[in-house]
C-alpha atoms as a PDB file:
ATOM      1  CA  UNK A   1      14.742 -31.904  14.293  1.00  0.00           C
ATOM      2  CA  UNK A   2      18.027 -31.021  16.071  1.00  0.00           C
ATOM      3  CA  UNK A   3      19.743 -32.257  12.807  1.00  0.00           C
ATOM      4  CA  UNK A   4      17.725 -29.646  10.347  1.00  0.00           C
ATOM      5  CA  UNK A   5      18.227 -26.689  13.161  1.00  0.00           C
ATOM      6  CA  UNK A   6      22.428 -27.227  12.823  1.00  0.00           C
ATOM      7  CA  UNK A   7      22.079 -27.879   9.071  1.00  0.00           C
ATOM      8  CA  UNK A   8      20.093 -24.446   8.872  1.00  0.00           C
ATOM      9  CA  UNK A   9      22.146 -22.393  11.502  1.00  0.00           C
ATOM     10  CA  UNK A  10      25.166 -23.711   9.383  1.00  0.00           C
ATOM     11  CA  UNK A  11      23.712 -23.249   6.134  1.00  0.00           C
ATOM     12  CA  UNK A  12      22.529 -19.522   7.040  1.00  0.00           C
ATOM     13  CA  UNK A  13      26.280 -18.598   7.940  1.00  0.00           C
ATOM     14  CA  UNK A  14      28.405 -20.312   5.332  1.00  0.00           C
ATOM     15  CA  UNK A  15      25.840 -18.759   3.128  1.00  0.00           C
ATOM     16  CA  UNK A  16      26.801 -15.510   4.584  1.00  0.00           C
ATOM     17  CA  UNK A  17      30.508 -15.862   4.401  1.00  0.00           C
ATOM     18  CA  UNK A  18      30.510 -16.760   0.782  1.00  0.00           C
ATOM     19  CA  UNK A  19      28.915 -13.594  -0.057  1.00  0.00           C
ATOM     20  CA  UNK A  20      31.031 -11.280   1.903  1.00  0.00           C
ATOM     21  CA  UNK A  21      34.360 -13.330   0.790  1.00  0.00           C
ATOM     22  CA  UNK A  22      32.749 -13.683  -2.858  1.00  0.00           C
ATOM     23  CA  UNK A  23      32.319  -9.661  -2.717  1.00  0.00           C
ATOM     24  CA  UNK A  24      35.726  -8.887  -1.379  1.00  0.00           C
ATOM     25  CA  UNK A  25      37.238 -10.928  -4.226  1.00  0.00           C
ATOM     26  CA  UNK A  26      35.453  -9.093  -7.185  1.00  0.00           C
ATOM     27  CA  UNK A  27      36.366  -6.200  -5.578  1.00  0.00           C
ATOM     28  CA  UNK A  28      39.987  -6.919  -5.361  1.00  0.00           C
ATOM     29  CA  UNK A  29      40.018  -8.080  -8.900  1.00  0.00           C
ATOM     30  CA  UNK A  30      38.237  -4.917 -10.192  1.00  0.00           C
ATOM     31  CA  UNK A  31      39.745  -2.824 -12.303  1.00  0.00           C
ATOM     32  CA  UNK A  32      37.842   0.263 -13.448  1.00  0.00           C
ATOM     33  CA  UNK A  33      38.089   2.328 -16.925  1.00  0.00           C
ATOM     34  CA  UNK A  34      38.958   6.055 -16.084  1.00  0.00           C
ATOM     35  CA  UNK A  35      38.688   7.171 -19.878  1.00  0.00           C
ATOM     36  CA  UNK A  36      35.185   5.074 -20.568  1.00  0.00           C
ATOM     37  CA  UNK A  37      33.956   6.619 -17.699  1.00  0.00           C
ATOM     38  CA  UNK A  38      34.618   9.733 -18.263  1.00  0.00           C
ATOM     39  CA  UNK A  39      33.571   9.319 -21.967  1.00  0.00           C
ATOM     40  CA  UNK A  40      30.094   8.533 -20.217  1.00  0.00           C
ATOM     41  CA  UNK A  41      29.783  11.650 -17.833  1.00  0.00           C
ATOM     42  CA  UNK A  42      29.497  14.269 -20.274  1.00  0.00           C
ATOM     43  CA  UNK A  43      25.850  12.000 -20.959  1.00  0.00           C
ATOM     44  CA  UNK A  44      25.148  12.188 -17.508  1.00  0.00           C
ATOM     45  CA  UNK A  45      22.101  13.931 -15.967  1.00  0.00           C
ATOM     46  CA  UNK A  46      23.085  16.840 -13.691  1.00  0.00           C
ATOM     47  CA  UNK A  47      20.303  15.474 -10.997  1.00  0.00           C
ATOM     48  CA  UNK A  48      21.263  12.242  -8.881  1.00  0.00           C
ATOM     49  CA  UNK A  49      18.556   9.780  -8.530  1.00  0.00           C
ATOM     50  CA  UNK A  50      18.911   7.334  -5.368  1.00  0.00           C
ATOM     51  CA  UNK A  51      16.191   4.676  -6.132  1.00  0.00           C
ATOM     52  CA  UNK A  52      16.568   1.379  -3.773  1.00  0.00           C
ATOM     53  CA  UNK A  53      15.696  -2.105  -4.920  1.00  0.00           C
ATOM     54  CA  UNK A  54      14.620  -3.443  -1.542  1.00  0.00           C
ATOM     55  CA  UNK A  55      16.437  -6.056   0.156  1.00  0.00           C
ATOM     56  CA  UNK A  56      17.610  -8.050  -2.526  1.00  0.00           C
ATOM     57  CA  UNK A  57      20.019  -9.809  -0.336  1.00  0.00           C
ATOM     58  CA  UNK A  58      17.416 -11.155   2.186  1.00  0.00           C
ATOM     59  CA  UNK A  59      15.048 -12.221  -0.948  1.00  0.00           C
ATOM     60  CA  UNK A  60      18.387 -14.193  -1.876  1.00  0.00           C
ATOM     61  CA  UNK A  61      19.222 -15.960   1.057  1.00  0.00           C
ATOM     62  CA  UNK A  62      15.438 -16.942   1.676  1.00  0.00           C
ATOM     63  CA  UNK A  63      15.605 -18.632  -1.667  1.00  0.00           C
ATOM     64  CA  UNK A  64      18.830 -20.542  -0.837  1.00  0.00           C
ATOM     65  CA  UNK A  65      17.129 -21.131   2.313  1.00  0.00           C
ATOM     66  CA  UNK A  66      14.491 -22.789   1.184  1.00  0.00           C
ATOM     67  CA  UNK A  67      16.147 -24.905  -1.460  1.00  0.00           C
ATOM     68  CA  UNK A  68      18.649 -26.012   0.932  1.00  0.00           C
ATOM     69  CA  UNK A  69      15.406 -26.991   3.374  1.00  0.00           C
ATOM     70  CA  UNK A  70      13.649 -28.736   0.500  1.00  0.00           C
ATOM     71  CA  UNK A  71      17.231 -30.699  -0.620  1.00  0.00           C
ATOM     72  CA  UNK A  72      17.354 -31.634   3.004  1.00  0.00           C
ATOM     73  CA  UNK A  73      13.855 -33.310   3.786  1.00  0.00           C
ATOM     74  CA  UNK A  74      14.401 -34.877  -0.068  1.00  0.00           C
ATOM     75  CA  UNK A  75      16.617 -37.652   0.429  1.00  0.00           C
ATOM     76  CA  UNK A  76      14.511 -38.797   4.213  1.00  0.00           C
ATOM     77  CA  UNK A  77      11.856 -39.163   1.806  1.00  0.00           C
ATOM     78  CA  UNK A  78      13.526 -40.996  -0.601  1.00  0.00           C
ATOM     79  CA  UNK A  79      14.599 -43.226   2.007  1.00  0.00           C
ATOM     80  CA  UNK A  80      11.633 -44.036   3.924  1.00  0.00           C
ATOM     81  CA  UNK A  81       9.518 -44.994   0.724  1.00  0.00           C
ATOM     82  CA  UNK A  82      12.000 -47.064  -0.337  1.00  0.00           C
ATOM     83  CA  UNK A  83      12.441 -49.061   2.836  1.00  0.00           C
END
């Protein structure tokens, strides 16, 4: 049990720093189109429109979570019925 609780802790934050250092990179590398972008505002509505998609991030990592806890207790399984 103490083995899963470092693999998760460990899991949870190198999970974390990918996305932050996976973030900063695309943003670095981003280059936007001023003209294109301006071609698009004269569509534009005049109203703004804030809608929020929940926590998309925490949906994310619970996913990866639980893949990484079900590729953990895989191969112990494996294991055990074979020996």
């Amino acid at each position: 049990m103490k083995k899963y609780i470092i693999f998760a802790i460990s899991f949870i934050l190198l999970f974390v720093l990918f996305q932050i250092l996976s973030g900063l990179v695309l943003t670095y590398a981003y280059t936007p189109d001023i003209e294109e972008a301006w071609k698009m505002s004269a569509d534009a509505p005049q109203e703004t429109i804030i809608r929020s998609s929940g926590s998309s991030f925490l949906l994310t990592l619970l996913i990866a979570f639980a893949a990484a806890t079900i590729t953990y207790f895989i191969p112990k399984k494996l294991y055990s019925s074979l020996y």
